[in-house]
PDB file of N, CA and C in Angstrom:
ATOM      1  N   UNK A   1     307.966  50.297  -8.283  1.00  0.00           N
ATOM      2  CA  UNK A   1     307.495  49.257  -7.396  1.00  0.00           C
ATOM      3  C   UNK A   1     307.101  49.889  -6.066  1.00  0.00           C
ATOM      4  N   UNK A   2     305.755  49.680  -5.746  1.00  0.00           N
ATOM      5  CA  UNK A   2     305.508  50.103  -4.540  1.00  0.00           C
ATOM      6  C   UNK A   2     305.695  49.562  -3.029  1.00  0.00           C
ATOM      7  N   UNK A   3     306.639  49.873  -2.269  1.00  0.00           N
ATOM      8  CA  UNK A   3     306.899  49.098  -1.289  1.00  0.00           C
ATOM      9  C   UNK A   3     305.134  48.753   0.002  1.00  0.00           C
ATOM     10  N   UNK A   4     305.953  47.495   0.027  1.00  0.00           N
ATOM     11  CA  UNK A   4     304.667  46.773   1.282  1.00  0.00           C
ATOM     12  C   UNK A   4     304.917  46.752   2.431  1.00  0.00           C
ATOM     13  N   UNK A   5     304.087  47.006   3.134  1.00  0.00           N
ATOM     14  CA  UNK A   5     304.322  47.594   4.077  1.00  0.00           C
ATOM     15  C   UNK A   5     302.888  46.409   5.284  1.00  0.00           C
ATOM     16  N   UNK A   6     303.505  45.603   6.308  1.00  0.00           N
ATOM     17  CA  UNK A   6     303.070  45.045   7.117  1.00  0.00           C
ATOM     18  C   UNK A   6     302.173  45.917   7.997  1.00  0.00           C
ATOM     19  N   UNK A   7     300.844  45.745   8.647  1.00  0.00           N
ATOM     20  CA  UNK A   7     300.377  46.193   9.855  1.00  0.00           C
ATOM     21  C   UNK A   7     299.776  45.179  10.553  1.00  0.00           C
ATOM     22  N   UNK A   8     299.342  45.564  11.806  1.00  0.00           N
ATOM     23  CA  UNK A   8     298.538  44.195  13.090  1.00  0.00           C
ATOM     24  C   UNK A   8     297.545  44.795  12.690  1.00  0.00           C
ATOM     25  N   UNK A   9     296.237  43.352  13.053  1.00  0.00           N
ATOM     26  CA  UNK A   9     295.305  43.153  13.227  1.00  0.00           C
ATOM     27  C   UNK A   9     294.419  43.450  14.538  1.00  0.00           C
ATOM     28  N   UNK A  10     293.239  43.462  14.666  1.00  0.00           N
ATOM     29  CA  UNK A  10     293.092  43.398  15.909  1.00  0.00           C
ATOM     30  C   UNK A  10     292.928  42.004  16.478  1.00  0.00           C
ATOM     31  N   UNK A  11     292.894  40.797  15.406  1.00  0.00           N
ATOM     32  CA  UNK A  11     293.012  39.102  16.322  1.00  0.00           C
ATOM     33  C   UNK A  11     294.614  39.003  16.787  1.00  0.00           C
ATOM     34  N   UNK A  12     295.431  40.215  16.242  1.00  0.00           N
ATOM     35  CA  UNK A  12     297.036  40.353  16.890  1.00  0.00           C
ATOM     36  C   UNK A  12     297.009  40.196  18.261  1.00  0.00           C
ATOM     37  N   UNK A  13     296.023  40.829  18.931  1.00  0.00           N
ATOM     38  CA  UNK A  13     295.946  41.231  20.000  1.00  0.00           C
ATOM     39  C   UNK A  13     295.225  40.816  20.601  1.00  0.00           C
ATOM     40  N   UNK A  14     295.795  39.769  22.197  1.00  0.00           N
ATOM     41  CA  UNK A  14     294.994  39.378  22.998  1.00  0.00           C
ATOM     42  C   UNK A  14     294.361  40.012  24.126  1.00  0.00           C
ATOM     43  N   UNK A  15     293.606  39.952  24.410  1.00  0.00           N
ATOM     44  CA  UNK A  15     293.027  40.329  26.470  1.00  0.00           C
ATOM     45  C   UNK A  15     292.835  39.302  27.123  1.00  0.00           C
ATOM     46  N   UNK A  16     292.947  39.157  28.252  1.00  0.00           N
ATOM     47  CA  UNK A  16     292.877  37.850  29.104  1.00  0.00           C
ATOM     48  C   UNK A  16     292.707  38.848  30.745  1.00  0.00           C
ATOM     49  N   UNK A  17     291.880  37.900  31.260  1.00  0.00           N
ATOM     50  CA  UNK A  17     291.950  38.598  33.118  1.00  0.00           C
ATOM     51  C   UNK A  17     292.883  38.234  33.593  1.00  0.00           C
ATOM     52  N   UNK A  18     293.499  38.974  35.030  1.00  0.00           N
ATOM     53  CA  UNK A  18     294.365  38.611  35.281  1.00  0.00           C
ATOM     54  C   UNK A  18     293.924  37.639  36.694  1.00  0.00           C
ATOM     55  N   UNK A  19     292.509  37.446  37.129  1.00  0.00           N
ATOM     56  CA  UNK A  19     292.109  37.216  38.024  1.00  0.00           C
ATOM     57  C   UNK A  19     290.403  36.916  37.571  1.00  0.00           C
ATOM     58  N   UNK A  20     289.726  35.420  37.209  1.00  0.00           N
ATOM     59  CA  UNK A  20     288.855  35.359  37.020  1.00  0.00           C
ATOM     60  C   UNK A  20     287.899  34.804  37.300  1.00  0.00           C
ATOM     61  N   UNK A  21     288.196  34.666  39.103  1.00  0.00           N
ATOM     62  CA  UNK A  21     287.475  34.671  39.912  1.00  0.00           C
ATOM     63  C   UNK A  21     287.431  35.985  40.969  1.00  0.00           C
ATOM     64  N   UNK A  22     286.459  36.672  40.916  1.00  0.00           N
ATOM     65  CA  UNK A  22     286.201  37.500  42.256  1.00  0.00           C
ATOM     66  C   UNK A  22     285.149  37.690  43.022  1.00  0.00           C
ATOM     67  N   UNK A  23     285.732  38.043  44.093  1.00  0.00           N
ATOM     68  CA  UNK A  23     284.723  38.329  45.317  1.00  0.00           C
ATOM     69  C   UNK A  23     283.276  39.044  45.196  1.00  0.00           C
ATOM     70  N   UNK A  24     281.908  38.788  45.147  1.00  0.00           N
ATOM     71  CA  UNK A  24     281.047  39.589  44.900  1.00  0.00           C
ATOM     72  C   UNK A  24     281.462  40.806  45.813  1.00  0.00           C
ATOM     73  N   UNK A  25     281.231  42.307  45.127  1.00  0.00           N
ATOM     74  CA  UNK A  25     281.515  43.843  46.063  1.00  0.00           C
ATOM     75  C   UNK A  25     281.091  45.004  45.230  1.00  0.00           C
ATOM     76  N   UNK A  26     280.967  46.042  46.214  1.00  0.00           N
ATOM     77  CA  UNK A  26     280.158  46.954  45.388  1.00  0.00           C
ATOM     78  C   UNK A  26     281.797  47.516  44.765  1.00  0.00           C
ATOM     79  N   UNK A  27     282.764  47.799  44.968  1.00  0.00           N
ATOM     80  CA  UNK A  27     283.678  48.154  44.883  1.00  0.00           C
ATOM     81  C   UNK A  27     284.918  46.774  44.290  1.00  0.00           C
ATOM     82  N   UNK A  28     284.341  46.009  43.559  1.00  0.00           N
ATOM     83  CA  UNK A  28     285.404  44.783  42.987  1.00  0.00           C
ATOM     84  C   UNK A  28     286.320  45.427  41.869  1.00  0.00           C
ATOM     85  N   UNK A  29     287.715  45.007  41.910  1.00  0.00           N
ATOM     86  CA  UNK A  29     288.568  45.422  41.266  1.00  0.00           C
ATOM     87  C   UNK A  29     288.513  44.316  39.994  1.00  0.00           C
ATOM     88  N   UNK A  30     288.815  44.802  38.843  1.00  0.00           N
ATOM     89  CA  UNK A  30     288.819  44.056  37.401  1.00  0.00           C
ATOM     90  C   UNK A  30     290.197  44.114  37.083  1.00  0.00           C
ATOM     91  N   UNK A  31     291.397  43.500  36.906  1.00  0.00           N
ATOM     92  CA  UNK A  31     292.289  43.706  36.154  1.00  0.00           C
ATOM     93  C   UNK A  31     292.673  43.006  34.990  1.00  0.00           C
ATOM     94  N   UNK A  32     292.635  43.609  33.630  1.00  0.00           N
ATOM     95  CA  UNK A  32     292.932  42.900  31.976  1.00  0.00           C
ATOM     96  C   UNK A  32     294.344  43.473  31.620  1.00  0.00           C
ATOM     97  N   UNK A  33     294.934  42.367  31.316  1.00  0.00           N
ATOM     98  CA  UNK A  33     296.202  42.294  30.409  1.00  0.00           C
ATOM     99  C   UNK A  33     296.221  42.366  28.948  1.00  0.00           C
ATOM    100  N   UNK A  34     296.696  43.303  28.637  1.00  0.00           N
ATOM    101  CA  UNK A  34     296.518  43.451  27.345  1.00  0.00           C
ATOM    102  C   UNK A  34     297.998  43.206  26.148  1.00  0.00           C
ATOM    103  N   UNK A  35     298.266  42.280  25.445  1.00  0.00           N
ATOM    104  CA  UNK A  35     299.411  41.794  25.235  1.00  0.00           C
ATOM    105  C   UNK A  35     299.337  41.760  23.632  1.00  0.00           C
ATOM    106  N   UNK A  36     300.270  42.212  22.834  1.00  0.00           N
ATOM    107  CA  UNK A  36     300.975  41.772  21.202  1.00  0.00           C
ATOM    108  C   UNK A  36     301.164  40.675  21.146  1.00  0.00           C
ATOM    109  N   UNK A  37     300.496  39.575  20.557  1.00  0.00           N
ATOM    110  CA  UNK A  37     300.725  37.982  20.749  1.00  0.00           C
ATOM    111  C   UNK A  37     302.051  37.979  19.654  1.00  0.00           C
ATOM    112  N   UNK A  38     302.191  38.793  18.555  1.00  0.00           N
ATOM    113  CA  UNK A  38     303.054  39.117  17.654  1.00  0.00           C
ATOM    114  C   UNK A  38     304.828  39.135  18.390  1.00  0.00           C
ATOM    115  N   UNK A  39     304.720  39.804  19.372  1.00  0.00           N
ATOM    116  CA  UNK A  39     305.905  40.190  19.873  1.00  0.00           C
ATOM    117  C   UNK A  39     306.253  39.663  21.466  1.00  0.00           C
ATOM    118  N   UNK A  40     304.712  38.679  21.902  1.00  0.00           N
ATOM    119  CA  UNK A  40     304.667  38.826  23.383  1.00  0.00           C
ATOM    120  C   UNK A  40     304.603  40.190  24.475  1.00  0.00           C
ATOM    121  N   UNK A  41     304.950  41.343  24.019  1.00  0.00           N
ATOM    122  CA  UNK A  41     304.939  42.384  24.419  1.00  0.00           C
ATOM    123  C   UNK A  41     303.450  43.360  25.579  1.00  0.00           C
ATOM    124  N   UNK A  42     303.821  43.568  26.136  1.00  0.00           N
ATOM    125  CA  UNK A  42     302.322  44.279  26.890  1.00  0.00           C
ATOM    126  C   UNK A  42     302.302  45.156  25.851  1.00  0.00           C
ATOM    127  N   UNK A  43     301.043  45.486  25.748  1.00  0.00           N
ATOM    128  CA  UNK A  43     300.425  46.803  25.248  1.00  0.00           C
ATOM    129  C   UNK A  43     300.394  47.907  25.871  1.00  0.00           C
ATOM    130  N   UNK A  44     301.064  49.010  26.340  1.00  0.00           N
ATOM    131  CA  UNK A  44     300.788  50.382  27.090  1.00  0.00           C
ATOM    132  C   UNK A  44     300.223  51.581  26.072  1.00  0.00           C
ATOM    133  N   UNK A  45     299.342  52.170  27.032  1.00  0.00           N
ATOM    134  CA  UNK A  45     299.003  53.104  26.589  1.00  0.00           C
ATOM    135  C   UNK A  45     297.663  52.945  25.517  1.00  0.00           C
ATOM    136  N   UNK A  46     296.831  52.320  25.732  1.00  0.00           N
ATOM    137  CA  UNK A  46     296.207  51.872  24.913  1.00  0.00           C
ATOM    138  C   UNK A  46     294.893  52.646  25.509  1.00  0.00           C
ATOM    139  N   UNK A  47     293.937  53.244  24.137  1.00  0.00           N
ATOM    140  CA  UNK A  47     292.489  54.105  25.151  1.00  0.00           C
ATOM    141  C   UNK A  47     291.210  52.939  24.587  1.00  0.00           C
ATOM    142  N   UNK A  48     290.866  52.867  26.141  1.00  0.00           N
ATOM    143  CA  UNK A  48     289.349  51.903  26.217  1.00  0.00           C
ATOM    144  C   UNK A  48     288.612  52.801  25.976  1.00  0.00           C
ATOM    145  N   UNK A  49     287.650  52.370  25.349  1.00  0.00           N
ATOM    146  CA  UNK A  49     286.348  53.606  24.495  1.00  0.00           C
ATOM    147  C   UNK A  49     285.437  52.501  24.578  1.00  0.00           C
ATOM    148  N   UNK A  50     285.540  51.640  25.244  1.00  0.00           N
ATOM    149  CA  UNK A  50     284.092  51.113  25.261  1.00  0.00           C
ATOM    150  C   UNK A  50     284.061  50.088  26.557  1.00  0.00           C
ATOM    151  N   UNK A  51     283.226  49.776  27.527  1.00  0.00           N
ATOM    152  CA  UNK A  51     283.205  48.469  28.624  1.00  0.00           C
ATOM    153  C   UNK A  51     281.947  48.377  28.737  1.00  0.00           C
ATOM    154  N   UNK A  52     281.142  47.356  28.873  1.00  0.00           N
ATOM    155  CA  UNK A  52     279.891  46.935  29.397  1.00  0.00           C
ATOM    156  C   UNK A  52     280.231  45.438  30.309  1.00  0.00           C
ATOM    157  N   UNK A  53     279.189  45.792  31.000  1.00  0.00           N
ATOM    158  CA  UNK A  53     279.193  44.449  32.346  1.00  0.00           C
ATOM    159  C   UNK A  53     278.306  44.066  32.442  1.00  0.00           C
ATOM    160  N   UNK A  54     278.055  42.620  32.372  1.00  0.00           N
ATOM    161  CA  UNK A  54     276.248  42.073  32.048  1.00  0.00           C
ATOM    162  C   UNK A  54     277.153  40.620  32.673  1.00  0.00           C
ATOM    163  N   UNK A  55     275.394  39.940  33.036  1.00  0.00           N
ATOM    164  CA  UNK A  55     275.473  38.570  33.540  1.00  0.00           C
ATOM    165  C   UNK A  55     274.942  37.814  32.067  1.00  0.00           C
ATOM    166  N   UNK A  56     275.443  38.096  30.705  1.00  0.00           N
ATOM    167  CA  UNK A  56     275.104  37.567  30.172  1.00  0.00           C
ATOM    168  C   UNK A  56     275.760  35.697  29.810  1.00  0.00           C
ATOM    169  N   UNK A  57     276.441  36.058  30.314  1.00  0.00           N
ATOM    170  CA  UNK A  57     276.850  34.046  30.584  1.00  0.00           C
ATOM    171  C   UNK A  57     276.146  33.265  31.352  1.00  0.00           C
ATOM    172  N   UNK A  58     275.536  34.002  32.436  1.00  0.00           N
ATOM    173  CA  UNK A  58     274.312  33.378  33.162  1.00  0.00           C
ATOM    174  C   UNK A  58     272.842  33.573  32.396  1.00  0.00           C
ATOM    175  N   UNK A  59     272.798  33.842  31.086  1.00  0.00           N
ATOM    176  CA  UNK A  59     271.778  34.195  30.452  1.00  0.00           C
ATOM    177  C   UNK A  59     270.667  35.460  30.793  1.00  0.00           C
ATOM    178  N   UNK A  60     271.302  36.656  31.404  1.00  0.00           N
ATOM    179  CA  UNK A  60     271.017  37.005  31.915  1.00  0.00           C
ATOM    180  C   UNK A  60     271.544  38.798  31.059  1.00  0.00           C
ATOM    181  N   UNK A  61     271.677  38.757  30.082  1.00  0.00           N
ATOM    182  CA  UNK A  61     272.517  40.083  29.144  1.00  0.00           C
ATOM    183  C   UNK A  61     271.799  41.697  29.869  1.00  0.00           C
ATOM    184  N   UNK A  62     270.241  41.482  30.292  1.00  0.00           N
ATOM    185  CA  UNK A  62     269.697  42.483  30.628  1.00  0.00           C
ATOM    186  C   UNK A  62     270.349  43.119  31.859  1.00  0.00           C
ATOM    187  N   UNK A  63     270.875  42.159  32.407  1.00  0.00           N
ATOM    188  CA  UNK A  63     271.529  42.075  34.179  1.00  0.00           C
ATOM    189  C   UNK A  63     272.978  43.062  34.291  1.00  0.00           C
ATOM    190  N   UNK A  64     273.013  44.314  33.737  1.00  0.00           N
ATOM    191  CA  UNK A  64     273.958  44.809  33.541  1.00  0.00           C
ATOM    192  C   UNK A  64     274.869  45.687  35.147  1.00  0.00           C
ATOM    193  N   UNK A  65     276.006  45.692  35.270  1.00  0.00           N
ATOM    194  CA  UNK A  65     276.102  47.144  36.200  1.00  0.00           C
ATOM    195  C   UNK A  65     277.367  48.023  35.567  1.00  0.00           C
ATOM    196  N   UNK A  66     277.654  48.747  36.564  1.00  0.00           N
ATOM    197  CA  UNK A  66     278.204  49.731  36.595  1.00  0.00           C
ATOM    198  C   UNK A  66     280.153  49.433  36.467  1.00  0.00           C
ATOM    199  N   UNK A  67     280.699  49.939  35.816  1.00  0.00           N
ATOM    200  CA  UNK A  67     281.898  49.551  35.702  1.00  0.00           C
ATOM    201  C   UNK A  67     282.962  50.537  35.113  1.00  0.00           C
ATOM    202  N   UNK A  68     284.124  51.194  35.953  1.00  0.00           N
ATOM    203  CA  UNK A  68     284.721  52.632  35.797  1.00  0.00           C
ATOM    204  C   UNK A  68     285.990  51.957  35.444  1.00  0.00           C
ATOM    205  N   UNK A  69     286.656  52.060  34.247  1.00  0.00           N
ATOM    206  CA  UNK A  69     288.256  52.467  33.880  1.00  0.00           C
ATOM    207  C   UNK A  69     288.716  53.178  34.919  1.00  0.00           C
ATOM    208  N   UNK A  70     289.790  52.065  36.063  1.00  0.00           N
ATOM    209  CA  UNK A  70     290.920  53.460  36.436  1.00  0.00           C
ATOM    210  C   UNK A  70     292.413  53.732  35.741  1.00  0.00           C
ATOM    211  N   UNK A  71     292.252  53.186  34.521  1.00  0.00           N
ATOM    212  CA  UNK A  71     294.031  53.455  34.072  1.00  0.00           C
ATOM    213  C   UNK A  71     294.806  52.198  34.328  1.00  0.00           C
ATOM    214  N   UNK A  72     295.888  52.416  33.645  1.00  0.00           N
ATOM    215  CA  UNK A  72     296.887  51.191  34.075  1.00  0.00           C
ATOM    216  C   UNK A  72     298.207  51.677  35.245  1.00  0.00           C
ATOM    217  N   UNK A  73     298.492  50.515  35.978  1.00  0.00           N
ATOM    218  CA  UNK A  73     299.577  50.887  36.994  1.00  0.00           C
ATOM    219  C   UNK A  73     301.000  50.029  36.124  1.00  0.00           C
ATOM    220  N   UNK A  74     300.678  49.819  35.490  1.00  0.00           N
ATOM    221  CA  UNK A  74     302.262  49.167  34.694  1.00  0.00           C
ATOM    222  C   UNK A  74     301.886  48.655  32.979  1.00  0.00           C
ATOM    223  N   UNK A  75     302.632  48.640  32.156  1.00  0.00           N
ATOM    224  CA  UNK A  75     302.089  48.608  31.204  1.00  0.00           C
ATOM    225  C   UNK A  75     301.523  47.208  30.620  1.00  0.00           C
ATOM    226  N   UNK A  76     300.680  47.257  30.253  1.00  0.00           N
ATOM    227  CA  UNK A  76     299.710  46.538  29.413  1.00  0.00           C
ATOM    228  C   UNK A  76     298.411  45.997  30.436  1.00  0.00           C
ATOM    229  N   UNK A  77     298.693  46.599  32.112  1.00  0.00           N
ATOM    230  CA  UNK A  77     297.542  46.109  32.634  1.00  0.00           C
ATOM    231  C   UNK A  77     296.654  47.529  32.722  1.00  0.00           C
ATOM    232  N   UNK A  78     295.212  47.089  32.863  1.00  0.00           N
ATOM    233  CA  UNK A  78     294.414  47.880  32.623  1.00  0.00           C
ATOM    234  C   UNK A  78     293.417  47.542  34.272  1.00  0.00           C
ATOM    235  N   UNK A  79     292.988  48.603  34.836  1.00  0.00           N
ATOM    236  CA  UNK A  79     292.441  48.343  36.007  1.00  0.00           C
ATOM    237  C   UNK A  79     290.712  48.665  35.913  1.00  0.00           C
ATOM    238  N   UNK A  80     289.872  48.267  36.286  1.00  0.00           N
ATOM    239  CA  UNK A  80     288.576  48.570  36.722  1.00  0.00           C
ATOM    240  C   UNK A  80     287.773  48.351  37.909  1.00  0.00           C
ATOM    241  N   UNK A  81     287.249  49.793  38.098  1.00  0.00           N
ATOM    242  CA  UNK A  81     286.209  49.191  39.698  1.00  0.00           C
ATOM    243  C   UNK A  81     284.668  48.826  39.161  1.00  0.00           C
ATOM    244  N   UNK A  82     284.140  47.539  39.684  1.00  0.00           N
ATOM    245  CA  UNK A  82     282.702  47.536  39.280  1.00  0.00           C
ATOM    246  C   UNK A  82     281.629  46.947  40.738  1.00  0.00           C
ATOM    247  N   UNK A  83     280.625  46.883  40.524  1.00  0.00           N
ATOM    248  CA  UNK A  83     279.470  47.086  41.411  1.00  0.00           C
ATOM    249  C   UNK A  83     279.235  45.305  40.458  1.00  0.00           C
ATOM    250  N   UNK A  84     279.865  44.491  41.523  1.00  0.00           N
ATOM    251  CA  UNK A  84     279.617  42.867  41.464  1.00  0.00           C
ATOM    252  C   UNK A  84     277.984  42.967  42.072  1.00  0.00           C
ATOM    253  N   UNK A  85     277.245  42.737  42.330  1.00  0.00           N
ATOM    254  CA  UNK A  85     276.289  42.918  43.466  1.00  0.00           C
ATOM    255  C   UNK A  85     275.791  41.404  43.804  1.00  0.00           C
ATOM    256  N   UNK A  86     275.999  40.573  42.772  1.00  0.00           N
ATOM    257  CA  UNK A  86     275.800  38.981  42.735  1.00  0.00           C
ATOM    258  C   UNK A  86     276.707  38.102  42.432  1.00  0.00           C
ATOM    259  N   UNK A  87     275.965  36.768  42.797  1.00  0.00           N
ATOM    260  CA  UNK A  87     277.263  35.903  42.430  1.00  0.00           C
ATOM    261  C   UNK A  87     277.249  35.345  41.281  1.00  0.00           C
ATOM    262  N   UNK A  88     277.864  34.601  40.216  1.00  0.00           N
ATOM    263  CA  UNK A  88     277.453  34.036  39.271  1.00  0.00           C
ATOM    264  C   UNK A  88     278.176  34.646  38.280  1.00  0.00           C
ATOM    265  N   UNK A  89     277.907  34.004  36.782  1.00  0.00           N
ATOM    266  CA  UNK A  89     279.122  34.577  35.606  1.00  0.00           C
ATOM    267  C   UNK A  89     278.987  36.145  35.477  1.00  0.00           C
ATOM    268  N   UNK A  90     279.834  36.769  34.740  1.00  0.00           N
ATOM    269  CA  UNK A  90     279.396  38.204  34.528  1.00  0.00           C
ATOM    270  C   UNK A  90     280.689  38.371  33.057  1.00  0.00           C
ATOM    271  N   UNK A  91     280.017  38.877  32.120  1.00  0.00           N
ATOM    272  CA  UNK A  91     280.619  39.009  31.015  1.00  0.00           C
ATOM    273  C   UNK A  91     281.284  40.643  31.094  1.00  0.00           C
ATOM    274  N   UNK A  92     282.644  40.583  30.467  1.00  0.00           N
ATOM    275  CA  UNK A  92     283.237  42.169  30.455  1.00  0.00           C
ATOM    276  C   UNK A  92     283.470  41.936  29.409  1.00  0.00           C
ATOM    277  N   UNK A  93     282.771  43.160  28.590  1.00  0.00           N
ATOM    278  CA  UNK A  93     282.935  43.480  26.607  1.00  0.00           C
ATOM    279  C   UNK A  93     283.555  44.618  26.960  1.00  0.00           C
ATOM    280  N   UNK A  94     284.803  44.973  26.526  1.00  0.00           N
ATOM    281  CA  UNK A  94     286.102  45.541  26.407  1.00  0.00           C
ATOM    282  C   UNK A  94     286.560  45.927  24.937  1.00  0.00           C
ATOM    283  N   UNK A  95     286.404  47.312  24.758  1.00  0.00           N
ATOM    284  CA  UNK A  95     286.696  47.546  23.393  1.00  0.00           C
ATOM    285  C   UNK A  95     287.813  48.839  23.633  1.00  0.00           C
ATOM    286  N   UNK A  96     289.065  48.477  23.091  1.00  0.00           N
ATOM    287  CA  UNK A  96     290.406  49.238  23.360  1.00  0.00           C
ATOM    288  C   UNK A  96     290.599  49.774  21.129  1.00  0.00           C
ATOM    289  N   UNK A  97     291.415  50.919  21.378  1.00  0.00           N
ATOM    290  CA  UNK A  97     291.799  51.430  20.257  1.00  0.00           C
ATOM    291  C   UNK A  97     293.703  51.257  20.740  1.00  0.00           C
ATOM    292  N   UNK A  98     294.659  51.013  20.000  1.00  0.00           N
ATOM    293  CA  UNK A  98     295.716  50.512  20.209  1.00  0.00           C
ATOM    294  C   UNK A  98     296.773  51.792  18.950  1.00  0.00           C
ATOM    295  N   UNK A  99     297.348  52.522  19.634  1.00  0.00           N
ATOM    296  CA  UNK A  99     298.295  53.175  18.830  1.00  0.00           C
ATOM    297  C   UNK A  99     298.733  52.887  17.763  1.00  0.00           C
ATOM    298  N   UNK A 100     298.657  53.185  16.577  1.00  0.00           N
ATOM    299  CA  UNK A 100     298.971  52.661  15.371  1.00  0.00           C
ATOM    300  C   UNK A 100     298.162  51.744  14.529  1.00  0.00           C
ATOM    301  N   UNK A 101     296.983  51.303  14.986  1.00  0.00           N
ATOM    302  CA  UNK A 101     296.631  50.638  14.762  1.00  0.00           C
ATOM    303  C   UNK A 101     294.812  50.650  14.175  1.00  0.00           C
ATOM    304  N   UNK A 102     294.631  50.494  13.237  1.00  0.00           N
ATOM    305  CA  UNK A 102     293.526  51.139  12.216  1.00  0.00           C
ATOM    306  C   UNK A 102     291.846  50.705  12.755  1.00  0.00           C
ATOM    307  N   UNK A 103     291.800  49.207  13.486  1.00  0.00           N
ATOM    308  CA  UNK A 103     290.516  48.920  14.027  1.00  0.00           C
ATOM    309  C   UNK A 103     290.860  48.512  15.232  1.00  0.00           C
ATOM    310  N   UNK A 104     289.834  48.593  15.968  1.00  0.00           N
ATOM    311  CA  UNK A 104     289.736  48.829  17.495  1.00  0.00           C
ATOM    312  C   UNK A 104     289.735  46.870  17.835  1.00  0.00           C
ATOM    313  N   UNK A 105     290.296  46.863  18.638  1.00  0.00           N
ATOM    314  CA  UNK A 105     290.201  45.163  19.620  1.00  0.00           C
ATOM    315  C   UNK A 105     289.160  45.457  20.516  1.00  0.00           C
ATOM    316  N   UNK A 106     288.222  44.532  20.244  1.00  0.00           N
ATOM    317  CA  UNK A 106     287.022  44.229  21.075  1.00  0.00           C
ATOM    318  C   UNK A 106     287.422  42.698  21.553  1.00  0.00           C
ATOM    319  N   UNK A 107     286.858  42.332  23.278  1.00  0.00           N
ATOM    320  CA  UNK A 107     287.004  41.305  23.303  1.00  0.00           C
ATOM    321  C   UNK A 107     285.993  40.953  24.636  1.00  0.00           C
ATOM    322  N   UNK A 108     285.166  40.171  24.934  1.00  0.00           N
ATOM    323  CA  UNK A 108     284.629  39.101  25.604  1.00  0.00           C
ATOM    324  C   UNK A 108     285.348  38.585  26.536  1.00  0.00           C
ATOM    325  N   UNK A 109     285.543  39.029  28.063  1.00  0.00           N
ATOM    326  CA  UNK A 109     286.085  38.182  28.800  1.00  0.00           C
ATOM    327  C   UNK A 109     285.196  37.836  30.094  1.00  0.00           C
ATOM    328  N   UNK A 110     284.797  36.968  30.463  1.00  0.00           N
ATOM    329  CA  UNK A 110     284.158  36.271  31.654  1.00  0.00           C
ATOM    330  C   UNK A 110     284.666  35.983  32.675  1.00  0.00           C
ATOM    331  N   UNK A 111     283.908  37.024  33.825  1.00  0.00           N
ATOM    332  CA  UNK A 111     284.210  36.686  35.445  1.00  0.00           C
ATOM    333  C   UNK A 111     283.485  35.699  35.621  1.00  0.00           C
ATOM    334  N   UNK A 112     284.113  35.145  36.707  1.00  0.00           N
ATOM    335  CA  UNK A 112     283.267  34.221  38.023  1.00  0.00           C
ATOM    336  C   UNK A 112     283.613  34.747  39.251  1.00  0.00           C
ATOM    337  N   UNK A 113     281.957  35.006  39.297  1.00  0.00           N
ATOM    338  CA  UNK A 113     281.747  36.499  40.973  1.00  0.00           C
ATOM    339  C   UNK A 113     281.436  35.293  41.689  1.00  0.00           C
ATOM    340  N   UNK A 114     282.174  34.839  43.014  1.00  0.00           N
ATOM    341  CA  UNK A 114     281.440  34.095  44.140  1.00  0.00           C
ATOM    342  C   UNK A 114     281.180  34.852  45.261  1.00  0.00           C
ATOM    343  N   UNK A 115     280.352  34.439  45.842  1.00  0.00           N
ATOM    344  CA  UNK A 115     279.838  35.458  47.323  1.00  0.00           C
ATOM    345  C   UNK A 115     280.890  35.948  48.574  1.00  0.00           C
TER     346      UNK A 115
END
């Protein structure tokens, strides 16, 4: 008999902002929580291999900028600096690879930049 053996998914795993309203700046801080809905648990240590930043909620996907991973300061939050330059929605596509874990969590989360 071959034993079975459980693993997570990547819908295991949520992202959520921790702040989703910010200040338009060339220098705006992003912070995502990254959490085991399985266990409630933060996620640490987890490598982002992918971010794009577009006004595509304002219909606007071409409207992209600039947006740098700085690491996390406690576990399961994840920090970023980006170049807001406008006001209005701005979509963050966030794609993390999670220790142990066989497919990568991609996820869709939406700012609201006000001036």
């Amino acid at each position: 008999m071959n034993p079975v053996s459980a693993s997570a998914a990547a819908q295991d795993y949520e992202a959520a902002l921790l702040n989703t309203d910010i200040k338009q700046s060339r220098d705006a801080m992003v912070e995502v929580r990254l959490t085991d809905l399985h266990t409630g648990a933060p996620v640490a240590d987890a490598i982002i291999f992918s971010t794009v930043l577009d006004m595509a909620p304002d219909g606007m996907p071409d409207m992209g900028t600039a947006i740098e991973p700085l690491g996390s300061s406690e576990p399961g939050i994840y920090h970023f600096k980006a170049n807001l330059s406008m006001a209005g929605g701005w979509r963050l596509r966030i794609g993390v690879m999670i220790q142990g874990e066989p497919e990568p969590v991609e996820r869709d989360l939406i700012l609201k930049v006000s001036p």
